[in-house]
Protein backbone atom coordinates (compact mmCIF):
# COMPACT_ATOMS: atom_id res chain seq x y z
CA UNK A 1 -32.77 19.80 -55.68
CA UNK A 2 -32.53 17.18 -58.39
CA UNK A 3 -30.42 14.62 -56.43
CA UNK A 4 -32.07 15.51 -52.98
CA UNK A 5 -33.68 12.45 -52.28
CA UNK A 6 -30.08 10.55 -52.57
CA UNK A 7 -28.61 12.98 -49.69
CA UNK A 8 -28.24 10.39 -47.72
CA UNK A 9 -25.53 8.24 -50.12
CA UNK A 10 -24.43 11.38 -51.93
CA UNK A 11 -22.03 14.00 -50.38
CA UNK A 12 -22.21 17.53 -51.92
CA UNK A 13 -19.21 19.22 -51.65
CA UNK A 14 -18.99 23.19 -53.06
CA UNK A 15 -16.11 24.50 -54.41
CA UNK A 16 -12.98 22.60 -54.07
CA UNK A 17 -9.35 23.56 -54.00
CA UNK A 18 -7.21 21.45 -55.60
CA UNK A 19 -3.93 22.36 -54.74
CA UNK A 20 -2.37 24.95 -52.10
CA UNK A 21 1.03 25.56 -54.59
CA UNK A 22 0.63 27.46 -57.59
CA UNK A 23 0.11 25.14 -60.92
CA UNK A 24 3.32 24.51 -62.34
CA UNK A 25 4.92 22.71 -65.19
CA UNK A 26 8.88 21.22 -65.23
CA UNK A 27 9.65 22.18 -68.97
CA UNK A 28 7.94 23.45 -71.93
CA UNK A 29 9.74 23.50 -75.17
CA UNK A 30 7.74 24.87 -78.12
CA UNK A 31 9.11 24.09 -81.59
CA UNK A 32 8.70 27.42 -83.21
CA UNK A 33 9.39 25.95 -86.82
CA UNK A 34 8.06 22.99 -88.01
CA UNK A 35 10.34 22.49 -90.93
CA UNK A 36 13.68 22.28 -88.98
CA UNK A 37 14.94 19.13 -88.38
CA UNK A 38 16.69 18.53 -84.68
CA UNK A 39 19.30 16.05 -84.05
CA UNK A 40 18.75 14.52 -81.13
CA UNK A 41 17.51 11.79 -79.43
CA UNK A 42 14.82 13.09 -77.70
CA UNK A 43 13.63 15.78 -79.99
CA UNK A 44 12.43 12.58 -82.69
CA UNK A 45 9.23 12.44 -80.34
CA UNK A 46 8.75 16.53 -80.50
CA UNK A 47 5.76 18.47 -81.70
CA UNK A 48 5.04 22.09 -82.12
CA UNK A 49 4.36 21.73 -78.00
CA UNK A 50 6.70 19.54 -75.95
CA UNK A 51 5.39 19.21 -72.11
CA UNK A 52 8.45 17.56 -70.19
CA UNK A 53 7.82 16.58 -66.71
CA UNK A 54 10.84 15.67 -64.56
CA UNK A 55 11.57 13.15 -61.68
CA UNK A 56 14.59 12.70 -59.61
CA UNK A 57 16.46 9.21 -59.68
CA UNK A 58 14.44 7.95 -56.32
CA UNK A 59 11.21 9.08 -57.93
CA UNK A 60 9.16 7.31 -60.13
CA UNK A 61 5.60 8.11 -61.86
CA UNK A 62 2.44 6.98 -60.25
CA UNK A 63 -1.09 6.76 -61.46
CA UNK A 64 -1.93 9.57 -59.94
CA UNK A 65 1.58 11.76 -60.96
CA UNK A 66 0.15 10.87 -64.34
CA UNK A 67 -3.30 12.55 -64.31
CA UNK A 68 -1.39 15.45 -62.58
CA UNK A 69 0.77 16.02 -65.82
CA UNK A 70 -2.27 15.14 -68.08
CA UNK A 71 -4.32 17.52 -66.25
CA UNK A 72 -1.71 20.36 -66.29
CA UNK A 73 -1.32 19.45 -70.30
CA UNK A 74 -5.20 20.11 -70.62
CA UNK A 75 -5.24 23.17 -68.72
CA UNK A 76 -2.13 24.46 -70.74
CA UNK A 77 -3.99 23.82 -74.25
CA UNK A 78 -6.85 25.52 -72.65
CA UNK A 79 -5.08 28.41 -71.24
CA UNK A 80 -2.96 28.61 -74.67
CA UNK A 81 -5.48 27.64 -77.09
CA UNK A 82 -3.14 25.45 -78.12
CA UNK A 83 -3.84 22.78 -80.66
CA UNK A 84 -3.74 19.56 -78.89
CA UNK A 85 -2.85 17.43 -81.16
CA UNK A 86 0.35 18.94 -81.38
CA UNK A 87 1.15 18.74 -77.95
CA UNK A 88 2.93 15.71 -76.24
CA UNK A 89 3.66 15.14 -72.58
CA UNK A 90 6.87 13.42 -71.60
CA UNK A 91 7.84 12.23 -68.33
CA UNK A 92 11.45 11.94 -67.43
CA UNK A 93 13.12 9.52 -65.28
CA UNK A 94 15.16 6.66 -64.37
CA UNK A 95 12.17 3.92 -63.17
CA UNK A 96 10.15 1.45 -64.68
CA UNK A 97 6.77 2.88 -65.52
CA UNK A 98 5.44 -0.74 -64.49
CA UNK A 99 2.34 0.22 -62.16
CA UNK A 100 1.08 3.38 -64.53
CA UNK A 101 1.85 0.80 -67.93
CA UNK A 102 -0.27 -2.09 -66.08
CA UNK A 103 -3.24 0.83 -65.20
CA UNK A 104 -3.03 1.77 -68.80
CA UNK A 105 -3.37 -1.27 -70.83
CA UNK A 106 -6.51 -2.04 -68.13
CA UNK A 107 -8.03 1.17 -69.05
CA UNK A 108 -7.71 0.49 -72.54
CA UNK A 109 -9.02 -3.58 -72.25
CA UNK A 110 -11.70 -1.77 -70.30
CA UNK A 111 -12.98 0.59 -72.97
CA UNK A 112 -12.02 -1.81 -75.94
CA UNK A 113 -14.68 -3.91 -74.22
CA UNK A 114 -17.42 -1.76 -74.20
CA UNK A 115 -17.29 -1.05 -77.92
């Protein structure tokens, strides 16, 4: 009712689906003990949760792959009740992230900006 006078450069769309799969995430590994020291490479980056999200060699990460995993990381701290600063997300791969880096460091010129 609010908005009604803009129907005609507004579209009002009701309940979306988002997807038409089921909601799933490549690898979660949760670090049950935060004392314990791992040696390896990859577990230096680890927090109590570790999101890992996969892609095969001809793959690579876009923009939008990005918010996909972000969003999934959200809704798993929300579902969990997870505490999100101890969560990371990790994307795994064997391209250049140079299209999602470039989107990033405009994002962040952007908002640095505005302050």
């Amino acid at each position: 009712m609010e908005l009604g006078e803009y129907s005609h450069v507004l579209e009002f769309a009701p309940e979306q689906q988002l997807t038409t799969e089921p909601l799933r995430i490549d690898v979660v590994i949760i670090k049950k003990t935060a004392d314990v020291e791992i040696k390896k490479n990859i577990a230096s980056i680890f927090r109590s949760v570790n999101i890992l999200e996969y892609k095969s060699p001809g793959d690579y990460v876009s923009v939008q792959e990005f918010y996909k995993a972000y969003a999934y990381a959200c809704l798993y701290v929300s579902s969990r009740k997870a505490n999100v600063s101890g969560l990371i997300l990790t994307f795994v791969g064997s391209r250049k992230l140079r299209k999602l880096i470039d989107h990033s460091r405009k994002s962040i010129f952007k908002r640095a900006k505005k302050r």
